[in-house]
PDB file of N, CA and C in Angstrom:
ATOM      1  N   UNK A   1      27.012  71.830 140.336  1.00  0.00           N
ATOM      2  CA  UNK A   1      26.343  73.096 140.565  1.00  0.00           C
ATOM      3  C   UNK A   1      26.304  73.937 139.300  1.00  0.00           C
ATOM      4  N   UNK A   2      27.561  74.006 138.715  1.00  0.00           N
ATOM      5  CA  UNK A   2      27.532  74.765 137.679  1.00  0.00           C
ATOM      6  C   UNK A   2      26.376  74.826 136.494  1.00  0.00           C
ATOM      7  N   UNK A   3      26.436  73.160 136.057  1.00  0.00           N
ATOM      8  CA  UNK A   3      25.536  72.347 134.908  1.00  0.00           C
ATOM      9  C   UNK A   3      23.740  73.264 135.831  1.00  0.00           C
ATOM     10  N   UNK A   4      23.695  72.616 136.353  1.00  0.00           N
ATOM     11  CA  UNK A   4      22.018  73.616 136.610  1.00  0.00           C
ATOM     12  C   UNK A   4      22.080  74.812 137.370  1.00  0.00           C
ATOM     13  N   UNK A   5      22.917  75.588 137.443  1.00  0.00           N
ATOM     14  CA  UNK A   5      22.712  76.842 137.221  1.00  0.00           C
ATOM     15  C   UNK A   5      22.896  77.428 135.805  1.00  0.00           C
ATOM     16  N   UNK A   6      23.773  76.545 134.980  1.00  0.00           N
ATOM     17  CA  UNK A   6      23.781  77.524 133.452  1.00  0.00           C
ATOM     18  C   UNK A   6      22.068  76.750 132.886  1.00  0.00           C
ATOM     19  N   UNK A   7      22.003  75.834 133.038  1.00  0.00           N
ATOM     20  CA  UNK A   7      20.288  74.848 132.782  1.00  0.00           C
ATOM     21  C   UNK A   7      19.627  76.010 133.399  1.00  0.00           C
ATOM     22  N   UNK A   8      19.411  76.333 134.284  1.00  0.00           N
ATOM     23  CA  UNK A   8      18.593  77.764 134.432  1.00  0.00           C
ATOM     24  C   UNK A   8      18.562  78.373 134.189  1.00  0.00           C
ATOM     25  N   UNK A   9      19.766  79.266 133.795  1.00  0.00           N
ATOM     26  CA  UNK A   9      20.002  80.509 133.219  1.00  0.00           C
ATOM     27  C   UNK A   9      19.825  80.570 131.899  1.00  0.00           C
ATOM     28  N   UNK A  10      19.426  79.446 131.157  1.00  0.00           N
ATOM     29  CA  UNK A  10      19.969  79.559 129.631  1.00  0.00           C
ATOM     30  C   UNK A  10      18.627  79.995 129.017  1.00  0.00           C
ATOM     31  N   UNK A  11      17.479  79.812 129.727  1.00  0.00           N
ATOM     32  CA  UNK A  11      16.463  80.743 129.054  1.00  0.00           C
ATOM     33  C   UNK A  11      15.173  79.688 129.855  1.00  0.00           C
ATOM     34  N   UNK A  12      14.406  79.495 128.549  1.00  0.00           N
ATOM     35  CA  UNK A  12      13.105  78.849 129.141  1.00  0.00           C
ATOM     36  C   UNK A  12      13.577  77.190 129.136  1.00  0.00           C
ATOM     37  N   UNK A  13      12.871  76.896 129.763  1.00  0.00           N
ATOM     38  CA  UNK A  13      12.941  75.533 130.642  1.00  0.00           C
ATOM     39  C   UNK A  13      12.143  74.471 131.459  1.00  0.00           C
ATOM     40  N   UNK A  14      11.836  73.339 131.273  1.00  0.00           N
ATOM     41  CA  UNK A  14      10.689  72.964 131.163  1.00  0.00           C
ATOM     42  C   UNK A  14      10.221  72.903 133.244  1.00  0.00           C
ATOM     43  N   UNK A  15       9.132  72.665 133.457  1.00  0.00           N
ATOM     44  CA  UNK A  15       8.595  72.354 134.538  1.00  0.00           C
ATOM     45  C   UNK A  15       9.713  71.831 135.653  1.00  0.00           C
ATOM     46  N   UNK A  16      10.176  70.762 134.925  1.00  0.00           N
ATOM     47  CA  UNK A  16      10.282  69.259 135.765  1.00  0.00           C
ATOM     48  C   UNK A  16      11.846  70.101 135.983  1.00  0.00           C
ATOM     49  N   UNK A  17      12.212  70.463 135.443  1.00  0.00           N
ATOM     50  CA  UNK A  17      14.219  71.533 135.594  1.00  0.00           C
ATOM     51  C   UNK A  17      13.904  72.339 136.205  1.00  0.00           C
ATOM     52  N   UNK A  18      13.027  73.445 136.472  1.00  0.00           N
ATOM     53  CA  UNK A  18      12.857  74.300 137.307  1.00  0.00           C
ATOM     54  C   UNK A  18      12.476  73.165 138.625  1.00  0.00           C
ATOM     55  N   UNK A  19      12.090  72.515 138.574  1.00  0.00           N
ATOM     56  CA  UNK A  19      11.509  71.823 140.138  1.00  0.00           C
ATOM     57  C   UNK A  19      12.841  71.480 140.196  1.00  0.00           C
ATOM     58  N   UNK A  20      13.402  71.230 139.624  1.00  0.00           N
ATOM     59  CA  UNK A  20      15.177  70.012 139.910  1.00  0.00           C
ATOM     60  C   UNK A  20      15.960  71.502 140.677  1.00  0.00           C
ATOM     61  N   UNK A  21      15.865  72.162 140.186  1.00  0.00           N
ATOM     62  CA  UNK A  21      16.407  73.822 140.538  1.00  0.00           C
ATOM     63  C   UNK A  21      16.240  73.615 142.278  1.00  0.00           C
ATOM     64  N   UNK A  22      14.861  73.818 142.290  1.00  0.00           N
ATOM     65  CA  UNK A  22      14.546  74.358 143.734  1.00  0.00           C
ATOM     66  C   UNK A  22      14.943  73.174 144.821  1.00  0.00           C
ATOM     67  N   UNK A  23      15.040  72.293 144.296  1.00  0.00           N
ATOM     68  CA  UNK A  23      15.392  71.051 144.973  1.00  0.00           C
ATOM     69  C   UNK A  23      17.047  71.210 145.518  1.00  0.00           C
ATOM     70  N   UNK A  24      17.352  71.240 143.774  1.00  0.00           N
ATOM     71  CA  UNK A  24      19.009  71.381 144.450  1.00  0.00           C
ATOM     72  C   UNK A  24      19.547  72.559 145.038  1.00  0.00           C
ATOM     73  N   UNK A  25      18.178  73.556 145.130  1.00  0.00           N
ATOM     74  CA  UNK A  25      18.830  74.675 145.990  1.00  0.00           C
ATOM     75  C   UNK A  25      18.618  74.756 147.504  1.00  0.00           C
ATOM     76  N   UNK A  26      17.597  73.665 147.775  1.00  0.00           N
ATOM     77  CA  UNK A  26      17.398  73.485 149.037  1.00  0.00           C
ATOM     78  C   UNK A  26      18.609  72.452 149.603  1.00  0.00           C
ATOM     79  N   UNK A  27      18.888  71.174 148.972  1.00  0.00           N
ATOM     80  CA  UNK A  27      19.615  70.917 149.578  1.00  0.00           C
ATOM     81  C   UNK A  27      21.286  71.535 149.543  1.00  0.00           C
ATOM     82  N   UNK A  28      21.487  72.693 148.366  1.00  0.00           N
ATOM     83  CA  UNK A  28      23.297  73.267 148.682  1.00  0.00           C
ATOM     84  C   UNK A  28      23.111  74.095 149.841  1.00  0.00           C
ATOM     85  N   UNK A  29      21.618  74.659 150.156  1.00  0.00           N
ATOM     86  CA  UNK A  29      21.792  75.350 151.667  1.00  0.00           C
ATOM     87  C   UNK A  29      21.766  74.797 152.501  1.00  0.00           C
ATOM     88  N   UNK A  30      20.824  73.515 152.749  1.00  0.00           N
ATOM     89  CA  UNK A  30      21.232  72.176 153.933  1.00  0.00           C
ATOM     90  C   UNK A  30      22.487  71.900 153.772  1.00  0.00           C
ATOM     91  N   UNK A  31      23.294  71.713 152.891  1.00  0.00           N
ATOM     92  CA  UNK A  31      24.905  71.160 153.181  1.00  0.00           C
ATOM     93  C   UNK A  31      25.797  72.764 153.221  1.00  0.00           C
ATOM     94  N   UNK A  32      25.352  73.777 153.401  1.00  0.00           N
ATOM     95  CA  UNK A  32      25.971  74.928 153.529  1.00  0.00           C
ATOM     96  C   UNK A  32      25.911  75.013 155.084  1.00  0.00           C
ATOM     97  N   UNK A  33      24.698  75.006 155.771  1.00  0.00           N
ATOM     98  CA  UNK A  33      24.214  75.258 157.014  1.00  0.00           C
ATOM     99  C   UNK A  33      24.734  74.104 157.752  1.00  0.00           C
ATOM    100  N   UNK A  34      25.449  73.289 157.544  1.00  0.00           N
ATOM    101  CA  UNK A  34      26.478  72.521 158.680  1.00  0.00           C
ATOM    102  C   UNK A  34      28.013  72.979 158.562  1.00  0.00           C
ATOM    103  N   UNK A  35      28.233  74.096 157.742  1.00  0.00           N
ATOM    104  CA  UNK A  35      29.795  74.088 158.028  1.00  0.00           C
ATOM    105  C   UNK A  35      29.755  75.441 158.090  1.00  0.00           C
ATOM    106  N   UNK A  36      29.079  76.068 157.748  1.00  0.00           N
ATOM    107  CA  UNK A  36      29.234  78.147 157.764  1.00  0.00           C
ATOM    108  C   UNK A  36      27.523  78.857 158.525  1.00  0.00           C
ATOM    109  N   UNK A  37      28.170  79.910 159.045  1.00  0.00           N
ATOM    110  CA  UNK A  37      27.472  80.721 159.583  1.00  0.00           C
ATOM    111  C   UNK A  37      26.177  81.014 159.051  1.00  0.00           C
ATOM    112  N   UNK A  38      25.199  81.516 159.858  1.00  0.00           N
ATOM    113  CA  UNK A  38      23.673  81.618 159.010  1.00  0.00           C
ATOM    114  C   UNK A  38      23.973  83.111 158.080  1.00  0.00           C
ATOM    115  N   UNK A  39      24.539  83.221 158.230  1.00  0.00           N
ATOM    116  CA  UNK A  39      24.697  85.305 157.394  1.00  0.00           C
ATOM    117  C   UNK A  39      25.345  84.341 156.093  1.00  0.00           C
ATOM    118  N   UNK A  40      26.511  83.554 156.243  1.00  0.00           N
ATOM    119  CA  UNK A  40      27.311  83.558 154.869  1.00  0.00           C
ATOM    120  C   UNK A  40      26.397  82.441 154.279  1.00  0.00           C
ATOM    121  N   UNK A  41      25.756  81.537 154.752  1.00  0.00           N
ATOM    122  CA  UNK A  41      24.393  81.030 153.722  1.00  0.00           C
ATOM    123  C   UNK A  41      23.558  81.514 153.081  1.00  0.00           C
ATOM    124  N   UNK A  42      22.798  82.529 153.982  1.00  0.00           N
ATOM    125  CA  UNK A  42      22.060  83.703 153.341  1.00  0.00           C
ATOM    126  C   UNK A  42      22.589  84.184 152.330  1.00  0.00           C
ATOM    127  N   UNK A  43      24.016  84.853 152.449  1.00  0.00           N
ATOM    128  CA  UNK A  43      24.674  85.619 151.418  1.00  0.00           C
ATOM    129  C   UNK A  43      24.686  84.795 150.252  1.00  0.00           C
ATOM    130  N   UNK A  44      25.357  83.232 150.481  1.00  0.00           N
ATOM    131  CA  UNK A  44      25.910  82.515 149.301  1.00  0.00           C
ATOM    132  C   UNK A  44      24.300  82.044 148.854  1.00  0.00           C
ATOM    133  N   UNK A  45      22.975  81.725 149.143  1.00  0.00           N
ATOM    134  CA  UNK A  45      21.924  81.502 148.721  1.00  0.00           C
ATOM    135  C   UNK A  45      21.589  82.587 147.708  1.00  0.00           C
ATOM    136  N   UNK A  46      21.391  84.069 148.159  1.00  0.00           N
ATOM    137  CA  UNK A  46      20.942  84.839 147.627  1.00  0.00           C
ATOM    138  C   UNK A  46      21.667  85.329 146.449  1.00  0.00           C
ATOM    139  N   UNK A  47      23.115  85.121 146.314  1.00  0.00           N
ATOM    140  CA  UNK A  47      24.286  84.803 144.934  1.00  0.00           C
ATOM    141  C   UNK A  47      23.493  84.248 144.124  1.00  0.00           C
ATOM    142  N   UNK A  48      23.141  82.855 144.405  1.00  0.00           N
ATOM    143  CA  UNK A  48      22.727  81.864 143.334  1.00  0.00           C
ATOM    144  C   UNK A  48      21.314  82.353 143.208  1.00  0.00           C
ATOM    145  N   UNK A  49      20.564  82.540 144.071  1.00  0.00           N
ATOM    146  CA  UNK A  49      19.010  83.444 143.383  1.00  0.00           C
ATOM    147  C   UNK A  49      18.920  84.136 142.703  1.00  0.00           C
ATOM    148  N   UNK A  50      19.938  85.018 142.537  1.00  0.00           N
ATOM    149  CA  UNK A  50      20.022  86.301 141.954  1.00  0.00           C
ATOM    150  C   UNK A  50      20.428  85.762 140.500  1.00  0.00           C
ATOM    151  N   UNK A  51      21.061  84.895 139.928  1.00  0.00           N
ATOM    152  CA  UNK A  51      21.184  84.351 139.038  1.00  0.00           C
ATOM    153  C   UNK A  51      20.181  83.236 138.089  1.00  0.00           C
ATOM    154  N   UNK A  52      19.086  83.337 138.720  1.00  0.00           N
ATOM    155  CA  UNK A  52      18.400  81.918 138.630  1.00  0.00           C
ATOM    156  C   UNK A  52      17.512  83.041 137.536  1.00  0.00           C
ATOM    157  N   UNK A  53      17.208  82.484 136.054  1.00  0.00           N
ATOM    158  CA  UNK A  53      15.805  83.257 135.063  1.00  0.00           C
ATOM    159  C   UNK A  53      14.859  83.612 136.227  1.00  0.00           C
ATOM    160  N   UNK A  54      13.760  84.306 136.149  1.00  0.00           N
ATOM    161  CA  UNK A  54      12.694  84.827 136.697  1.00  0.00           C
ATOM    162  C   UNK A  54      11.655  84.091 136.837  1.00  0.00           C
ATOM    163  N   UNK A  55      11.435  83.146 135.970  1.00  0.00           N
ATOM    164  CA  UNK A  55      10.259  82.150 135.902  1.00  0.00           C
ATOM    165  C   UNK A  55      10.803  80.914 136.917  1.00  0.00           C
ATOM    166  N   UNK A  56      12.359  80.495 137.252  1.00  0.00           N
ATOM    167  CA  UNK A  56      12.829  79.794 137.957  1.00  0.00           C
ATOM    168  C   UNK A  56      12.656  80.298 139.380  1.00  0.00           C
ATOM    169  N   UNK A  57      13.282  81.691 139.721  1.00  0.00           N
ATOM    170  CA  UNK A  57      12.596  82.236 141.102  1.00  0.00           C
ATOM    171  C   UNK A  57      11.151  82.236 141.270  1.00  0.00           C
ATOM    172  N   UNK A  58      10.654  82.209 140.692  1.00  0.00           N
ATOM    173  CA  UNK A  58       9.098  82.038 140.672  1.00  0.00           C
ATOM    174  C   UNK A  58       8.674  80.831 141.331  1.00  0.00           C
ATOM    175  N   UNK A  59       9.147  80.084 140.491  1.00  0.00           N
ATOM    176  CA  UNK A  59       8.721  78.653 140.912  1.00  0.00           C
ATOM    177  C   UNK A  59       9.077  78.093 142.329  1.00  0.00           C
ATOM    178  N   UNK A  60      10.356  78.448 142.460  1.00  0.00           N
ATOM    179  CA  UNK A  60      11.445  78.437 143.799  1.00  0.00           C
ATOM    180  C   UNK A  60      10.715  78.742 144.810  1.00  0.00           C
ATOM    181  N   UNK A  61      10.367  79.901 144.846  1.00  0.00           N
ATOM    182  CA  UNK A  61       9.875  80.644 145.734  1.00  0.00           C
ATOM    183  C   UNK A  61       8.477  79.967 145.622  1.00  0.00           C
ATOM    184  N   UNK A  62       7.695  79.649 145.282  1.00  0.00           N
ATOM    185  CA  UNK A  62       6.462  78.408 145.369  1.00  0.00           C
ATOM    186  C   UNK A  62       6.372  77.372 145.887  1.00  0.00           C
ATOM    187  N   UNK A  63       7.887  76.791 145.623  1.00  0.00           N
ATOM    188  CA  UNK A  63       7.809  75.726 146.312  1.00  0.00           C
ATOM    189  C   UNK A  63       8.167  75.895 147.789  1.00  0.00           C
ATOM    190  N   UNK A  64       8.799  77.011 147.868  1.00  0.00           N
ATOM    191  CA  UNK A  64       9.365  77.227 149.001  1.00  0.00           C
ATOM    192  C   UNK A  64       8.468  77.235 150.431  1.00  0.00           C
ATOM    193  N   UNK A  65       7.366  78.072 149.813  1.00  0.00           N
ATOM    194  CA  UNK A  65       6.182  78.420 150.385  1.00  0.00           C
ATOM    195  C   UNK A  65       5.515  76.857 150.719  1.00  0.00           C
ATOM    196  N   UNK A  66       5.442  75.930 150.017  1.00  0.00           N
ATOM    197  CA  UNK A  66       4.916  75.415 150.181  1.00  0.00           C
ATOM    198  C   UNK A  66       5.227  74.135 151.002  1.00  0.00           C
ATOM    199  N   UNK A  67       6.466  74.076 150.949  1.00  0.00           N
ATOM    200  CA  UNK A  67       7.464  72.882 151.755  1.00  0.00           C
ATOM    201  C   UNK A  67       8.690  73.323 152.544  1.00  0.00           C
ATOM    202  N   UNK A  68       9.062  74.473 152.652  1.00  0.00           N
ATOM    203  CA  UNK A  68      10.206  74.619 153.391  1.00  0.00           C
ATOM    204  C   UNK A  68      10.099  75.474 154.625  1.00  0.00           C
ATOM    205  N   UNK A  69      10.623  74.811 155.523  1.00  0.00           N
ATOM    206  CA  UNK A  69      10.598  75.341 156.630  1.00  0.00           C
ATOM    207  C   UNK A  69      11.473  76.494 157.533  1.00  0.00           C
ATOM    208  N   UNK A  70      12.176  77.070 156.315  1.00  0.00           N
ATOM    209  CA  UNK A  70      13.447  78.304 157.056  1.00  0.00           C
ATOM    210  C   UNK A  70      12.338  79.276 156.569  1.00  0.00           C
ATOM    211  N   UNK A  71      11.846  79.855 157.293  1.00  0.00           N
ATOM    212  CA  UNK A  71      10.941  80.970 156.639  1.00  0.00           C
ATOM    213  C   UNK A  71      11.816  82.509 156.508  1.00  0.00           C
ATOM    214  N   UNK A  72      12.700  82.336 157.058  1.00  0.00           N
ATOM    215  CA  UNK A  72      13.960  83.628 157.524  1.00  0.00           C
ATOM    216  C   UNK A  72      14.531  83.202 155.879  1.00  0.00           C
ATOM    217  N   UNK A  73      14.581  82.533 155.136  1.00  0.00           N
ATOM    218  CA  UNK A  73      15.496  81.968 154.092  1.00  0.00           C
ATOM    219  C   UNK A  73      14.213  82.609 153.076  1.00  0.00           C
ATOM    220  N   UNK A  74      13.071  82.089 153.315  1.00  0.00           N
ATOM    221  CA  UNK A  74      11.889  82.421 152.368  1.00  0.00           C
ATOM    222  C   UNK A  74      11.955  84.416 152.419  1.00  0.00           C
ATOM    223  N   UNK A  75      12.117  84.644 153.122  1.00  0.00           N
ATOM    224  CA  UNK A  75      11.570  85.845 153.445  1.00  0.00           C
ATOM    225  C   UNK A  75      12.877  86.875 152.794  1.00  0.00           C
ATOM    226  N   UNK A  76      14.025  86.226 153.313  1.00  0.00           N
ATOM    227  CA  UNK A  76      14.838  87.029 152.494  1.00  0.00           C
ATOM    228  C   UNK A  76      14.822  87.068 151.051  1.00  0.00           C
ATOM    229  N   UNK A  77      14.747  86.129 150.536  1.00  0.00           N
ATOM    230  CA  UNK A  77      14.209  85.709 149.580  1.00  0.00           C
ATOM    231  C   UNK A  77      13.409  86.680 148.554  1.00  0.00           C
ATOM    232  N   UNK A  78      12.223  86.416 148.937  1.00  0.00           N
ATOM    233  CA  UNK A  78      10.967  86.861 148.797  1.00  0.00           C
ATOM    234  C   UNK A  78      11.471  88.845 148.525  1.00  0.00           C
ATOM    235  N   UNK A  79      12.128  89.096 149.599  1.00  0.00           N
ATOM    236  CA  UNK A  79      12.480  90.549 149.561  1.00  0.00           C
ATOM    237  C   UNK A  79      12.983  90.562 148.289  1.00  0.00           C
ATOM    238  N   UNK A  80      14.143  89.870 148.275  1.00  0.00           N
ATOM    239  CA  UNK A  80      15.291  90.246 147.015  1.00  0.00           C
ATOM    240  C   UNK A  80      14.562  89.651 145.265  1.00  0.00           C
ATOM    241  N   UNK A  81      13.562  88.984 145.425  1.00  0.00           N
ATOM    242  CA  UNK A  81      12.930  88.682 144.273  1.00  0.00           C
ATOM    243  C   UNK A  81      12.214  90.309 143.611  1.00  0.00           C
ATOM    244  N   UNK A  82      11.294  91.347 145.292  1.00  0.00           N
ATOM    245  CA  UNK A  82      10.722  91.949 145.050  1.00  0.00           C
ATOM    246  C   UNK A  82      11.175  93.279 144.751  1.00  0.00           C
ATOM    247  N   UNK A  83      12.794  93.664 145.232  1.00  0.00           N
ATOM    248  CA  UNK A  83      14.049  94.415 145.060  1.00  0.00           C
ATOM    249  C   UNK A  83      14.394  94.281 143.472  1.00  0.00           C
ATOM    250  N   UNK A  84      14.487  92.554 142.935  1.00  0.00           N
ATOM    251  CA  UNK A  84      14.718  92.534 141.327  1.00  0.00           C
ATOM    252  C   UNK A  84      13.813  92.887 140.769  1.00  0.00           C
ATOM    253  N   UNK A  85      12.539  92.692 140.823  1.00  0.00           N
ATOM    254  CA  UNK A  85      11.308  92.816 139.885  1.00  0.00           C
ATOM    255  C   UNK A  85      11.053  94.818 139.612  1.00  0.00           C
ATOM    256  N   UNK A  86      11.517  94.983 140.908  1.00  0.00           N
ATOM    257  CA  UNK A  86      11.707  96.553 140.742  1.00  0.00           C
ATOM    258  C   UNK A  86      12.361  97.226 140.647  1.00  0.00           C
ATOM    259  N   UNK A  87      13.448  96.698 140.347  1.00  0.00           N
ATOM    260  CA  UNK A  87      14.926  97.421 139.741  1.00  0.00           C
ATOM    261  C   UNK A  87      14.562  97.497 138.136  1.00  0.00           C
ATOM    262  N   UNK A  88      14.024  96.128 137.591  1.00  0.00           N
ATOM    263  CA  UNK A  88      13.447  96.237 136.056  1.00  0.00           C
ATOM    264  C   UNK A  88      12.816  96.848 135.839  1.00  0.00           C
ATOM    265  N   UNK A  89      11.436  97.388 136.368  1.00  0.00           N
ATOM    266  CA  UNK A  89      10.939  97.854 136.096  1.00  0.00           C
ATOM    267  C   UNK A  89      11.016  99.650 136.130  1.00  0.00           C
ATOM    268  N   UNK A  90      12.167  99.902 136.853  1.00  0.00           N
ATOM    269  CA  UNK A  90      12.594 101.080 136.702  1.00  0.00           C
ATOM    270  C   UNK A  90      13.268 101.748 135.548  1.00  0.00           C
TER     271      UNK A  90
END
């Protein structure tokens, strides 16, 4: 986990690592969502979002839209992307 979250964080990054991103973030919440509550997934998802470069939530959130089926996961999501983008810009 560590190795591609600092691979994300470390700046720009090609296509194919940001897709590896959203991948492995779908499945640490599939193996989260068999042993803990839907609130402390949410919580521990939105940890690691909140950390992910901006061009990586971007992408995330694209793919998300486009293949994933927790839309409650997308949506929180989606909020807290639109919560960061406007905290910067303040």
């Amino acid at each position: 986990e560590r190795v591609w979250e600092r691979m994300a964080l470390s700046g720009e990054c090609d296509g194919r690592l940001r897709e590896r991103v959203a991948e492995l973030f779908d499945e640490k919440s599939q193996r989260l969502q068999k042993r803990m509550r839907p609130a402390e997934v949410t919580e521990k998802m939105t940890a690691i979002f909140r950390r992910l470069s901006p061009r990586t939530r971007d992408d995330l959130l694209s793919r998300m839209r486009r293949e994933h089926t927790d839309t409650a996961m997308l949506a929180m999501l989606e909020a807290e992307s639109r919560l960061n983008s406007g905290n910067k810009e303040a």
